[in-house]
C-alpha atoms as a PDB file:
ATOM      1  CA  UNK A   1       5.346 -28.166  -5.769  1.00  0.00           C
ATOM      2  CA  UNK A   2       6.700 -25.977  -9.006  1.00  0.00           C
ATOM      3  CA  UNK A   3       8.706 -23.212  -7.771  1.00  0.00           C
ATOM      4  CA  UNK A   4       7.718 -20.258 -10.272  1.00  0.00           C
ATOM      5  CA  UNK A   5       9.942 -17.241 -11.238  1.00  0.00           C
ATOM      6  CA  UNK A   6      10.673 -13.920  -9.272  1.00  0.00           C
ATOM      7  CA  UNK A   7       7.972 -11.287 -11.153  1.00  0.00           C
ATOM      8  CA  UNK A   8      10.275  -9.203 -13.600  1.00  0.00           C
ATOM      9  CA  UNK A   9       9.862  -6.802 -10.977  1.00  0.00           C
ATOM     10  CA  UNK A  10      12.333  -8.280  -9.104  1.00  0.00           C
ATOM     11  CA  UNK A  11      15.291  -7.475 -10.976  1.00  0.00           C
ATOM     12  CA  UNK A  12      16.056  -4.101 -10.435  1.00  0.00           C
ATOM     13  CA  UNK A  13      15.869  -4.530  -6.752  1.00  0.00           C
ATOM     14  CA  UNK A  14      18.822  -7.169  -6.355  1.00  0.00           C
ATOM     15  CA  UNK A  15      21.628  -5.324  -5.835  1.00  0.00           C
ATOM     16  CA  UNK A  16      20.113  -2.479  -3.093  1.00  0.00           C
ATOM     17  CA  UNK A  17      21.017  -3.647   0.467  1.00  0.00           C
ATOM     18  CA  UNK A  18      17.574  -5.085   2.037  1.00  0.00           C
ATOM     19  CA  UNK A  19      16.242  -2.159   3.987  1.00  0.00           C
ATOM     20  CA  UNK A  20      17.138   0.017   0.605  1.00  0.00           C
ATOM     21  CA  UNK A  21      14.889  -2.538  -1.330  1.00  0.00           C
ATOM     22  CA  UNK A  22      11.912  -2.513   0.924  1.00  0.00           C
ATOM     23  CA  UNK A  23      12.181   1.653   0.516  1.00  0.00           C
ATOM     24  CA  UNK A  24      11.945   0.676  -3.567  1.00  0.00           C
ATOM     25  CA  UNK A  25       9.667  -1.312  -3.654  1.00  0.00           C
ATOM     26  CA  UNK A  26       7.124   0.397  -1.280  1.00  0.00           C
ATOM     27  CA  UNK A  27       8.039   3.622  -3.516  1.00  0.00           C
ATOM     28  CA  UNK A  28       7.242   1.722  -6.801  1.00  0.00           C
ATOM     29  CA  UNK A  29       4.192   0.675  -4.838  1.00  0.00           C
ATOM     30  CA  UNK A  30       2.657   3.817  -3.591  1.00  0.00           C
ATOM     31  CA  UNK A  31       3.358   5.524  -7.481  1.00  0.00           C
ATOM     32  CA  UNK A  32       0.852   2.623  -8.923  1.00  0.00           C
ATOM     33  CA  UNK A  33      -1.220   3.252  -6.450  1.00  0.00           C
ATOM     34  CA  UNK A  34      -1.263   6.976  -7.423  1.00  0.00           C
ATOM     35  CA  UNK A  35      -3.157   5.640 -10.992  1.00  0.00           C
ATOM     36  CA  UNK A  36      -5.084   3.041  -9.588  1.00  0.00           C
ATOM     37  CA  UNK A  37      -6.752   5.336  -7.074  1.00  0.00           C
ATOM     38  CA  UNK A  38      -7.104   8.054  -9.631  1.00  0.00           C
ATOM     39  CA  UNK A  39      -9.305   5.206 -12.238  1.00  0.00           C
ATOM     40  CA  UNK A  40     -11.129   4.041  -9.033  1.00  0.00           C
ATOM     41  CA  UNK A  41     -12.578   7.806  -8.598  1.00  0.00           C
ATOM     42  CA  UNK A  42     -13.584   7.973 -11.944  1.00  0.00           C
ATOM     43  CA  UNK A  43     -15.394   4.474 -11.725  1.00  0.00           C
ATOM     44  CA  UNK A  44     -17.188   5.522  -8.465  1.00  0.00           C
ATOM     45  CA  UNK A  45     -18.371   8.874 -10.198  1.00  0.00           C
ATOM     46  CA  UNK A  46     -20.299   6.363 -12.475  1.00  0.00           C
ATOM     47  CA  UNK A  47     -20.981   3.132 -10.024  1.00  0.00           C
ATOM     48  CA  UNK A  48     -21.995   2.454  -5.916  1.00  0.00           C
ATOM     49  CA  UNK A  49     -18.776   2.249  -3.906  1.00  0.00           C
ATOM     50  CA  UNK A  50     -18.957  -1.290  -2.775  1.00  0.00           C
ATOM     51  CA  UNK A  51     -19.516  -2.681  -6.367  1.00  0.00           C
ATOM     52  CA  UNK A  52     -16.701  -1.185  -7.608  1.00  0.00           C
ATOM     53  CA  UNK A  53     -14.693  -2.506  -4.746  1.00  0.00           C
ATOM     54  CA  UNK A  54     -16.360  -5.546  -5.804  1.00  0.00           C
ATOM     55  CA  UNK A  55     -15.466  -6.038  -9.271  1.00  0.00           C
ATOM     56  CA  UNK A  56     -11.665  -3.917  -8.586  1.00  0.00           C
ATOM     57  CA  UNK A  57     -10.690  -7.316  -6.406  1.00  0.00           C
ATOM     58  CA  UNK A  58     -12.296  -9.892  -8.846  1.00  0.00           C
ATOM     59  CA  UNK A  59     -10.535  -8.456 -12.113  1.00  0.00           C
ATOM     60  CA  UNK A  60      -7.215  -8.548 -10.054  1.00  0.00           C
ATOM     61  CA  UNK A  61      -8.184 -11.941  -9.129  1.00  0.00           C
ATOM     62  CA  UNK A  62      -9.225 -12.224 -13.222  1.00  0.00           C
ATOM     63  CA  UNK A  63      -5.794 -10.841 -14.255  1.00  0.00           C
ATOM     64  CA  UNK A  64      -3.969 -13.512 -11.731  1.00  0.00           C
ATOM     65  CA  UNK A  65      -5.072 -16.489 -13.608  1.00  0.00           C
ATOM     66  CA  UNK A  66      -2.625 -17.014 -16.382  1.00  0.00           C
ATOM     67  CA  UNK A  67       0.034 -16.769 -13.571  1.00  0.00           C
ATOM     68  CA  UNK A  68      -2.026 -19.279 -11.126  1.00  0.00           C
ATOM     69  CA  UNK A  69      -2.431 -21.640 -14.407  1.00  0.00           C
ATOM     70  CA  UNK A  70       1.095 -21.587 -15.392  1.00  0.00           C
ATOM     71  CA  UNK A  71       2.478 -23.309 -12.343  1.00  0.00           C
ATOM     72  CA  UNK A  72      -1.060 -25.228 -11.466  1.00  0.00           C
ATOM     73  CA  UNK A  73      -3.483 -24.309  -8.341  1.00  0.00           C
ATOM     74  CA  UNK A  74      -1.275 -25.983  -5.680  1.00  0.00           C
ATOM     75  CA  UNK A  75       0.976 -23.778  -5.980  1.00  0.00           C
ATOM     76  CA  UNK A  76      -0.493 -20.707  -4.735  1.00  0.00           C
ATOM     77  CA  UNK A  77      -2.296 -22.865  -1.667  1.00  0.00           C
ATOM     78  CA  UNK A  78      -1.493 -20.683   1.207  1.00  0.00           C
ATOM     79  CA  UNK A  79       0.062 -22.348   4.311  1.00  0.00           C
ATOM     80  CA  UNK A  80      -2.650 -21.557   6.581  1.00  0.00           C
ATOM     81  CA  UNK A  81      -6.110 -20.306   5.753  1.00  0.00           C
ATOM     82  CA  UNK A  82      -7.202 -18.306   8.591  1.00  0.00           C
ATOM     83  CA  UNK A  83      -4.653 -15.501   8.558  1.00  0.00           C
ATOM     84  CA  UNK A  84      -5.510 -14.870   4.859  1.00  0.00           C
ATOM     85  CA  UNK A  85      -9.357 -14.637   5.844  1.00  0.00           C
ATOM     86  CA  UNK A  86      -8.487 -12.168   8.569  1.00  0.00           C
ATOM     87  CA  UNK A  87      -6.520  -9.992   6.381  1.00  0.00           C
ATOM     88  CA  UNK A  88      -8.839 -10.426   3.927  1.00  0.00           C
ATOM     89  CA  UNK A  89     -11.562  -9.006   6.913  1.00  0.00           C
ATOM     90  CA  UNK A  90      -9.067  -6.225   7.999  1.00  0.00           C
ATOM     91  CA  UNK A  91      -8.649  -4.975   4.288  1.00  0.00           C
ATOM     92  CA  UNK A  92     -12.527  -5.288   3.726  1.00  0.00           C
ATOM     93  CA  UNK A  93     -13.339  -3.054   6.125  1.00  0.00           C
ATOM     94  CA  UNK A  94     -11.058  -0.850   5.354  1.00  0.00           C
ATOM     95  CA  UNK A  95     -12.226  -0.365   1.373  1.00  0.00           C
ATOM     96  CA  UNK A  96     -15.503  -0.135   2.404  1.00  0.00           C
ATOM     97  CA  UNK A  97     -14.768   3.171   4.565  1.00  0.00           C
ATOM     98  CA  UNK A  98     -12.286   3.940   1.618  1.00  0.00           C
ATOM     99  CA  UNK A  99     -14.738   3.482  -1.273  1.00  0.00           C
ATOM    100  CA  UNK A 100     -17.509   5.726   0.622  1.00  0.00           C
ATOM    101  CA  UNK A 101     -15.714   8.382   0.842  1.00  0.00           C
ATOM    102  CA  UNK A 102     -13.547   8.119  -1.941  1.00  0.00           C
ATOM    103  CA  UNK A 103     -15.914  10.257  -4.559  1.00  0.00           C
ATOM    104  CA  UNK A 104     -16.180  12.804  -2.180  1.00  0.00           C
ATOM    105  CA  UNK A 105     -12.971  14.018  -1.924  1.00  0.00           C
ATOM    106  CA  UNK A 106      -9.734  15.456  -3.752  1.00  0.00           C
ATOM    107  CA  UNK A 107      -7.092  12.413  -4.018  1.00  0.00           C
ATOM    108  CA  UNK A 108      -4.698  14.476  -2.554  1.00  0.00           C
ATOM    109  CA  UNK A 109      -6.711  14.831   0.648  1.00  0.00           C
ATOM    110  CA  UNK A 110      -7.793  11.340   0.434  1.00  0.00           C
ATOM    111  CA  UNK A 111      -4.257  10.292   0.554  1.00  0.00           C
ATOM    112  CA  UNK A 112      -2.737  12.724   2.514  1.00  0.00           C
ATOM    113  CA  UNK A 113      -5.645  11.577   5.320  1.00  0.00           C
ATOM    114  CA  UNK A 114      -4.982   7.849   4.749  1.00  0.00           C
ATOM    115  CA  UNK A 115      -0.794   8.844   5.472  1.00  0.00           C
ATOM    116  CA  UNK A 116      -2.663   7.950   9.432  1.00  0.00           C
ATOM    117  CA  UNK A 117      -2.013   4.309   8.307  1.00  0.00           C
ATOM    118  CA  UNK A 118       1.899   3.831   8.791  1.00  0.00           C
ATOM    119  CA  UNK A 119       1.683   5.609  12.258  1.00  0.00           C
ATOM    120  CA  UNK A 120      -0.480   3.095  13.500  1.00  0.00           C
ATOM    121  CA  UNK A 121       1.819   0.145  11.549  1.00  0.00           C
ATOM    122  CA  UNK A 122       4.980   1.279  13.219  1.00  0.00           C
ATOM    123  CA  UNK A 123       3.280   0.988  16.479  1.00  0.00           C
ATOM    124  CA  UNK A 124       1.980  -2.067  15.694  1.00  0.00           C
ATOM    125  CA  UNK A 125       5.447  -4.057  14.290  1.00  0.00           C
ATOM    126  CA  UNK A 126       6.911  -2.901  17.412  1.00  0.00           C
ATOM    127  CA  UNK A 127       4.394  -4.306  19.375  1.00  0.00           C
ATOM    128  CA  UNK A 128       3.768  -7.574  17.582  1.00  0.00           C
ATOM    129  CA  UNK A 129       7.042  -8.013  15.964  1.00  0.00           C
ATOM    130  CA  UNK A 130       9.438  -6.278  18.478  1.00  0.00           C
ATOM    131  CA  UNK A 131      11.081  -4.251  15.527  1.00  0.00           C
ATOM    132  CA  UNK A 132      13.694  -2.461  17.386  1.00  0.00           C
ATOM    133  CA  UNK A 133      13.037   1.364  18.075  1.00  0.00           C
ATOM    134  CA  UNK A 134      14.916   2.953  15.529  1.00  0.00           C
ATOM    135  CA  UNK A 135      14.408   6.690  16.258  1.00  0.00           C
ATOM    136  CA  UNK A 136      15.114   8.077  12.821  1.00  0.00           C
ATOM    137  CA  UNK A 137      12.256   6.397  11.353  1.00  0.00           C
ATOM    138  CA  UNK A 138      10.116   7.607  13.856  1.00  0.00           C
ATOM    139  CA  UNK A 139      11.106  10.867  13.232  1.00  0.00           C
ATOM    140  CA  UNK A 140      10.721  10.836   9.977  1.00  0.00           C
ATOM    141  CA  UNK A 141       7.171   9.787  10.421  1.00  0.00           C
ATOM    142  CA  UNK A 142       6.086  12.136  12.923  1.00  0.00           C
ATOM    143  CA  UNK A 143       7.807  14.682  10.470  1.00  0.00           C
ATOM    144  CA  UNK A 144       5.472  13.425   7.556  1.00  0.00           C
ATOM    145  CA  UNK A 145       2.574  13.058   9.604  1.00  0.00           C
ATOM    146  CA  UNK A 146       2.673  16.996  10.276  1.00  0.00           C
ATOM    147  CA  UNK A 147       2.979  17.458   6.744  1.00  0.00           C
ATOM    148  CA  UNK A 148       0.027  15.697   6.562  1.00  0.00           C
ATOM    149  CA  UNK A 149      -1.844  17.607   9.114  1.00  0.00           C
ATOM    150  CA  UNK A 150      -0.993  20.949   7.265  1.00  0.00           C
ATOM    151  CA  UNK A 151      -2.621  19.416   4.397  1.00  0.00           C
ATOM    152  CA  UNK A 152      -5.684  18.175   5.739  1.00  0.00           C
ATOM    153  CA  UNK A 153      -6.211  20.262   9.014  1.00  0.00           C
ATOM    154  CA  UNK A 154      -7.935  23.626   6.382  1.00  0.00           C
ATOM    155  CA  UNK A 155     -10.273  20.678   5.512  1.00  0.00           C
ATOM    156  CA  UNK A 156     -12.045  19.282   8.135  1.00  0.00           C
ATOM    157  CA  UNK A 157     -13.822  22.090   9.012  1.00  0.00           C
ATOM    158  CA  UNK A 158     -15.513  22.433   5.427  1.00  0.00           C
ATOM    159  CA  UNK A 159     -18.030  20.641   3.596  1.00  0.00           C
ATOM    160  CA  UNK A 160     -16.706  16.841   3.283  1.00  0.00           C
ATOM    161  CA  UNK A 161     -15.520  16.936   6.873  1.00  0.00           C
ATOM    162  CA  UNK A 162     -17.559  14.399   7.389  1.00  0.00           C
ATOM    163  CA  UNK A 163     -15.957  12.243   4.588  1.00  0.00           C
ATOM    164  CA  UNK A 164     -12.540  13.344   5.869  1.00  0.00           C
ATOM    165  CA  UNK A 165     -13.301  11.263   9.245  1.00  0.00           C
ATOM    166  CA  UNK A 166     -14.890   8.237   7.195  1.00  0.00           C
ATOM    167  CA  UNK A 167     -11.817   8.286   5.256  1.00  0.00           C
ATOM    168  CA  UNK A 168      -9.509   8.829   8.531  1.00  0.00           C
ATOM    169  CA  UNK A 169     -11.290   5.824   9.818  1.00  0.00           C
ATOM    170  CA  UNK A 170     -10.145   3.634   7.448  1.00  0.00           C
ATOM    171  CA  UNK A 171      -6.109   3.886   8.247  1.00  0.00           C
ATOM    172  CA  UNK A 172      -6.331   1.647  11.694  1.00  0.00           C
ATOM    173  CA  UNK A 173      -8.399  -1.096   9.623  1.00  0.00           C
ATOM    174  CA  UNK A 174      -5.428  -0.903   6.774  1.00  0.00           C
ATOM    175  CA  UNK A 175      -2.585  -0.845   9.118  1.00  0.00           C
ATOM    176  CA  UNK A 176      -3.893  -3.958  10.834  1.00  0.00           C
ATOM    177  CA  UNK A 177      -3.835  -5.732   7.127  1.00  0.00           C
ATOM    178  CA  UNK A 178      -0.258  -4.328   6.206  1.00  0.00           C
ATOM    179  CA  UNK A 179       0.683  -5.787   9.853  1.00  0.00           C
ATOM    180  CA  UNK A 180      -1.005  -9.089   8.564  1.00  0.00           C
ATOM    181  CA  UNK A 181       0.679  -9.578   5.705  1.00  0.00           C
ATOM    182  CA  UNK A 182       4.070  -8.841   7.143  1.00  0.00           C
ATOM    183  CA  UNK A 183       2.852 -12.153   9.718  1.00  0.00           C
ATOM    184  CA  UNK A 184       2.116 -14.112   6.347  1.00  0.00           C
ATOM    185  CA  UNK A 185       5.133 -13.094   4.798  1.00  0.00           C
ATOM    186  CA  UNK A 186       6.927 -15.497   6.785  1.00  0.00           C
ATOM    187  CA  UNK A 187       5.418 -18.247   5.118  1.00  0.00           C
ATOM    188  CA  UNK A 188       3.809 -17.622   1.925  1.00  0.00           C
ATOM    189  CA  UNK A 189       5.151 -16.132  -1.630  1.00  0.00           C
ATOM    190  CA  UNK A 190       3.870 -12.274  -2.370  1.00  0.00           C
ATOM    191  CA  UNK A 191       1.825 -13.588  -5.217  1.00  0.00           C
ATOM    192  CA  UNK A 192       0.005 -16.183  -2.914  1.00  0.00           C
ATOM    193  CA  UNK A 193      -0.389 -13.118  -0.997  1.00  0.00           C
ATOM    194  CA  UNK A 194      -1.530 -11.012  -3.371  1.00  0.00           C
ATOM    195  CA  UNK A 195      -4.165 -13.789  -5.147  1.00  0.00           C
ATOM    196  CA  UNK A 196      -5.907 -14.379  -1.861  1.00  0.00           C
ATOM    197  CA  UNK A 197      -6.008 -11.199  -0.953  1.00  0.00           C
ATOM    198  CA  UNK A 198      -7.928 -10.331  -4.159  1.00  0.00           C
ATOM    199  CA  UNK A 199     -10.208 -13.553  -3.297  1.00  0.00           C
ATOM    200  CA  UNK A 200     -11.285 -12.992  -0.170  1.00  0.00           C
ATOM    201  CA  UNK A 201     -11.903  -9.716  -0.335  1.00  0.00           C
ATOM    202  CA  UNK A 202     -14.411 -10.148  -3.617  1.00  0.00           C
ATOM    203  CA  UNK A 203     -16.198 -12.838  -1.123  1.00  0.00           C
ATOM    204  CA  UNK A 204     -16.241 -10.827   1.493  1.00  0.00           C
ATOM    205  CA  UNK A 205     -17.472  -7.650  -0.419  1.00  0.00           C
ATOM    206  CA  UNK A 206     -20.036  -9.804  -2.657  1.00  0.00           C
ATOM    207  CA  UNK A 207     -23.391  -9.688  -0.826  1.00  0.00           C
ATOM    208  CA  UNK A 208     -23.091  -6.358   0.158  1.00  0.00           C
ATOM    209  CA  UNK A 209     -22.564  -5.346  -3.795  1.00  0.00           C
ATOM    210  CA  UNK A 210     -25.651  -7.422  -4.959  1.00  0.00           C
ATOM    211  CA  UNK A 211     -27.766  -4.882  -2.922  1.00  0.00           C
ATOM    212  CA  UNK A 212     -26.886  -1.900  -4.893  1.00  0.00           C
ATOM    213  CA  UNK A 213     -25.462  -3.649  -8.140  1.00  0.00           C
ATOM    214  CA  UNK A 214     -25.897  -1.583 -11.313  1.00  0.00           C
ATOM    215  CA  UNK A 215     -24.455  -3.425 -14.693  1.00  0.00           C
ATOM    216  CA  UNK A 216     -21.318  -1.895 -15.906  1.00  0.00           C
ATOM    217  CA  UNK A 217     -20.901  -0.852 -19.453  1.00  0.00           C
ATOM    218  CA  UNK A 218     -18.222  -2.531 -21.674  1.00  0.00           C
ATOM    219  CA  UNK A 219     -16.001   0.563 -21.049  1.00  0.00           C
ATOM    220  CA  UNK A 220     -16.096   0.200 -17.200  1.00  0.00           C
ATOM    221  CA  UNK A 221     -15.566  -3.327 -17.522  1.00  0.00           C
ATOM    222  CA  UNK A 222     -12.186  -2.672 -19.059  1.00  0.00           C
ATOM    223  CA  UNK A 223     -11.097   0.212 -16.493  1.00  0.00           C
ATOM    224  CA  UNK A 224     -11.455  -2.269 -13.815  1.00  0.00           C
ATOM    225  CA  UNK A 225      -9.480  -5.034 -15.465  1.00  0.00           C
ATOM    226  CA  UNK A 226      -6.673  -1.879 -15.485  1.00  0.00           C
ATOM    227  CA  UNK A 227      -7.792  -1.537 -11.569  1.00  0.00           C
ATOM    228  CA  UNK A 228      -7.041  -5.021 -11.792  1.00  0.00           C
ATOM    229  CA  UNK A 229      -3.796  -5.425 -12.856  1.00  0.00           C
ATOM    230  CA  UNK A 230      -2.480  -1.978 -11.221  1.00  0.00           C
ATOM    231  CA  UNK A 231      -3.669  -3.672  -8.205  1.00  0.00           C
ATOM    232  CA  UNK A 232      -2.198  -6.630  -8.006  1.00  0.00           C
ATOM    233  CA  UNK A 233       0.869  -4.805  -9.388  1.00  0.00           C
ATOM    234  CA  UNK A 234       1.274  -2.207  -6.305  1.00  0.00           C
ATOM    235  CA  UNK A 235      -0.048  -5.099  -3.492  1.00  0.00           C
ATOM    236  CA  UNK A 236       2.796  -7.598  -5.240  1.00  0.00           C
ATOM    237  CA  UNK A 237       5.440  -4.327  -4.472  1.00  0.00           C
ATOM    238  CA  UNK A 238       4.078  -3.459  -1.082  1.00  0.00           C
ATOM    239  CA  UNK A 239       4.087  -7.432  -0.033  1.00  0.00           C
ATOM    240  CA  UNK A 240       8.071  -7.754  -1.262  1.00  0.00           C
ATOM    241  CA  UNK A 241       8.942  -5.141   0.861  1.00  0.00           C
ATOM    242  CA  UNK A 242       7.106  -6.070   3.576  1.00  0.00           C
ATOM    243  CA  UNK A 243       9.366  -9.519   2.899  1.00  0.00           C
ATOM    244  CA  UNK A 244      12.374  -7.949   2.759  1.00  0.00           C
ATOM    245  CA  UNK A 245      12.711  -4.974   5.212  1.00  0.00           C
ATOM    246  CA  UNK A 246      11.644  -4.407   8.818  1.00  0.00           C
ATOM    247  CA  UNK A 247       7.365  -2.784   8.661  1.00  0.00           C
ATOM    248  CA  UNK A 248       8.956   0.123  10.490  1.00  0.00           C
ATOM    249  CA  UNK A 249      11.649   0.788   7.375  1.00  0.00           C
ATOM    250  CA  UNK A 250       9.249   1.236   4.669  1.00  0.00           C
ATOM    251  CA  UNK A 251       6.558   3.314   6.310  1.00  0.00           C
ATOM    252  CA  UNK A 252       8.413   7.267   5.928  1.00  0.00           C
ATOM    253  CA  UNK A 253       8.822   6.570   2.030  1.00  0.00           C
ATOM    254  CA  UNK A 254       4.965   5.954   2.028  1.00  0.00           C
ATOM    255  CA  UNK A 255       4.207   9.990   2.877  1.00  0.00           C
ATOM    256  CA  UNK A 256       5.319  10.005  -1.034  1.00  0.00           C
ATOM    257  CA  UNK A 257       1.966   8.789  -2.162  1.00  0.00           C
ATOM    258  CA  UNK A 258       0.562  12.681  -1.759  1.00  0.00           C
ATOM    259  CA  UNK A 259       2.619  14.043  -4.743  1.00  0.00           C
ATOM    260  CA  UNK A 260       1.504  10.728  -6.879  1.00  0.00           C
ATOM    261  CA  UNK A 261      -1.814  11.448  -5.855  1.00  0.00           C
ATOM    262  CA  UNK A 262      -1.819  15.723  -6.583  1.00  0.00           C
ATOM    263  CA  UNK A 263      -0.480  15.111 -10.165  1.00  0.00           C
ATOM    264  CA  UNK A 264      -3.250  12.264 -10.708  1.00  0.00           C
ATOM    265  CA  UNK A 265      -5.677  15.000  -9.073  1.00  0.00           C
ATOM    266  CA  UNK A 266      -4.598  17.704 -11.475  1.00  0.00           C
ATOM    267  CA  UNK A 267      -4.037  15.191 -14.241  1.00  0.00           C
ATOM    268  CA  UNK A 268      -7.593  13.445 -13.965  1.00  0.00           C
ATOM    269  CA  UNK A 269      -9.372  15.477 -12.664  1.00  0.00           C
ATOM    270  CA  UNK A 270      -8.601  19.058 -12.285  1.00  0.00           C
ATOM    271  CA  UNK A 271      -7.805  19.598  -8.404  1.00  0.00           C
ATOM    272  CA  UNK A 272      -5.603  22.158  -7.972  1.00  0.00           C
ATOM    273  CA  UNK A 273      -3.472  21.567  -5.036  1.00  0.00           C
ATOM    274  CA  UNK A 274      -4.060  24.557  -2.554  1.00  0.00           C
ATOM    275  CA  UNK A 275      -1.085  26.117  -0.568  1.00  0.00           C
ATOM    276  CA  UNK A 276      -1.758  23.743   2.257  1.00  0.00           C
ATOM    277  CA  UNK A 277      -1.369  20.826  -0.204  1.00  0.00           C
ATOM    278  CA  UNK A 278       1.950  21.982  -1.458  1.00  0.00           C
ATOM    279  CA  UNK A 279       3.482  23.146   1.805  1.00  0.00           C
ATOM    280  CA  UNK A 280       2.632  19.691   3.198  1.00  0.00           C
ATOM    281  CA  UNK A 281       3.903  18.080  -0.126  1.00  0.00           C
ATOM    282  CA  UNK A 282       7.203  19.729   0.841  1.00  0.00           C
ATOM    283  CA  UNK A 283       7.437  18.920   4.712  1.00  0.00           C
ATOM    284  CA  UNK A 284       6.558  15.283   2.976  1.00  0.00           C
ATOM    285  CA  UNK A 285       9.241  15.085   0.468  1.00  0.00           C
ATOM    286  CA  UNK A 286      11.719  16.420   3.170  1.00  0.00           C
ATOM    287  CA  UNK A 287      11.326  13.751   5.900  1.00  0.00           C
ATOM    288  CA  UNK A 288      10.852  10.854   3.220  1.00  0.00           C
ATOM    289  CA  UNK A 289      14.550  12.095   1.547  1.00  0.00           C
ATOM    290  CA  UNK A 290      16.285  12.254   5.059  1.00  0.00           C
ATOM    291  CA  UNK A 291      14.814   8.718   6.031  1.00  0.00           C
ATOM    292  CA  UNK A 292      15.791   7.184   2.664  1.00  0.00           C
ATOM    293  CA  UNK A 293      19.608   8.614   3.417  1.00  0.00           C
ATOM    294  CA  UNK A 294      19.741   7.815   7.009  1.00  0.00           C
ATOM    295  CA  UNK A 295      18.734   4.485   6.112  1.00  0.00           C
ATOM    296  CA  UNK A 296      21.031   4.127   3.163  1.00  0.00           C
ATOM    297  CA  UNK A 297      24.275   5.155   5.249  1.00  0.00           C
ATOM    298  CA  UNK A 298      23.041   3.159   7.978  1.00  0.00           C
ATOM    299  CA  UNK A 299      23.266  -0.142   5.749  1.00  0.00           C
ATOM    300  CA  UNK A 300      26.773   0.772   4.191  1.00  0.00           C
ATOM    301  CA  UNK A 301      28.052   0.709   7.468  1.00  0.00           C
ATOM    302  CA  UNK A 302      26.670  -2.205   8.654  1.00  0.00           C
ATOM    303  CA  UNK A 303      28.200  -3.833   5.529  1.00  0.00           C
ATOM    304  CA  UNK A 304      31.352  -2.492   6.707  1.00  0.00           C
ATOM    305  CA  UNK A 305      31.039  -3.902   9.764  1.00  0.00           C
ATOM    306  CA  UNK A 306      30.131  -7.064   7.892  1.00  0.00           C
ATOM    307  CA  UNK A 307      33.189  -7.128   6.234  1.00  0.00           C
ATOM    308  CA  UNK A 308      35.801  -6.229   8.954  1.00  0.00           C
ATOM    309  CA  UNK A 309      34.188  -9.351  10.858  1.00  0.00           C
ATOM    310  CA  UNK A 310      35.152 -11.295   8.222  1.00  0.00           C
ATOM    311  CA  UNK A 311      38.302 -10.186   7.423  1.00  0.00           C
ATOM    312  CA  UNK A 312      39.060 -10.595  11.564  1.00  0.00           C
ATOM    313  CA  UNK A 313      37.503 -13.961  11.298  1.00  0.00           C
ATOM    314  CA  UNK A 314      39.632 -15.061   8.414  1.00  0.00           C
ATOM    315  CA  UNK A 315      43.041 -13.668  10.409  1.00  0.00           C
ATOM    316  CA  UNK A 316      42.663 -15.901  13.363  1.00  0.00           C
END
């Protein structure tokens, strides 16, 4: 089997220590994700939720296939099925809750409520992986999640409260996916990852978008090859630092999404981020700078470390 090329992607990445390039590449993610979220609003102003969740995971499939044909189909056979239908499940489910309430609500709030996700994922890779219990990334999560809270909490008493909880219920569904994919990490590429994640998902979602399928005009067809490719962009990101950091390292930087998502908001479409928004943006941007520099000193000295073993080992 061929062995294709790192994605260009990979370069700036390979001289950060590996904790420090999970935290880059899960930054780089959640700042694509900020434009792809703000083009999937606009398309589900215009088109029913589940066929635009439809056709977002067949044009990133679409936009995959000069990379699949380059190196031949074999290549990107995953080594076991059945974990890439379950995440493909997990994530379905998930984008289904997503997509309904996604036209409802400001991005801001719609990220800032999905910023549930990571709690449940550190939970989870310390129950499934044994991660250790590293108590400044906790921190720093709890310390984002209230950030959250001040942004949402003025919410759910209003209108779309009802939309906040579909949204809220979402988070579990994608934390058991990210959990999945750090399992299929061990075994598969990110862009074997990332193709059958786009696959199964369009199989999974297709029947359910035949019931309400309205053709798309020639203009919508195009945004969603854009979804397409800003998709598989940000899931290629998210999946190499999954690979190359613990879950638990990469999940504080992720409370960054809200300020992607308030100057898409503001860009796109108008919102104007209320007090609450900003305050929270803050207490965000505050825990997410503190776990980046924990983590950072933490890996210089455990490269010092490194390096006085050897130097010890080399003397005797």
């Amino acid at each position: 089997m061929r062995v294709t090329r790192p994605f260009p992607l990979a370069l700036p990445t390979i001289l950060l220590r590996p904790t420090m390039q999970g935290i880059a590449w899960m930054v780089l993610s959640g700042a694509i994700f900020g434009v792809l979220n703000a083009l999937l609003r606009l398309i589900t102003l215009q088109l029913p939720s589940i066929e635009a969740q439809f056709l977002r995971y067949l044009a990133g499939a679409v936009v995959m296939l000069p990379f699949i044909l380059r190196v031949g189909i074999r290549a990107y056979h995953p080594n076991g099925l059945i974990g890439q239908l379950w995440r493909g499940a997990a994530h379905t489910s998930g984008m289904l809750l997503w997509f309904m309430a996604l036209p409802h609500l400001p991005l801001a709030d719609t990220t800032a409520i999905g910023f549930t996700a990571p709690i449940f994922v550190m939970i989870g890779a310390v129950l499934v992986f044994h991660e250790r219990m590293v108590w400044t990334r906790w921190a720093a999560a709890l310390i984002g999640f209230t950030g959250v809270m001040i942004v949402v909490w003025p919410k759910l008493s209003g209108n779309n409260g009802f939309y906040d909880l579909v949204m809220l219920g979402s988070a579990p569904l994608f934390a058991v996916s990210q959990l999945i994919t750090k399992a299929l990490t061990r075994r598969d590429r990110p862009e074997v990852i990332v193709v059958w994640q786009c696959l199964t998902i369009s199989l999974f979602s297709f029947p359910l978008a035949l019931l309400h399928w309205v053709w798309p005009t020639p203009l919508q067809c195009s945004w969603f090859l854009a979804a397409g490719v800003l998709g598989s962009c940000a899931h290629y990101c998210a999946t190499q630092a999954y690979r190359v950091a613990d879950v638990s390292a990469t999940q504080p930087v992720r409370f960054l999404d809200l300020i992607w998502a308030t100057l898409m908001g503001l860009l796109m479409f108008g919102d104007l981020p209320t007090s609450s928004t900003l305050l929270g943006g803050v207490v965000i941007c505050l825990a997410t700078t503190w776990a980046a520099r924990r983590e950072a000193k933490a890996g210089r000295r455990a490269l010092a470390v490194s390096r006085q073993n050897r130097i010890a080992r080399t003397a005797t």
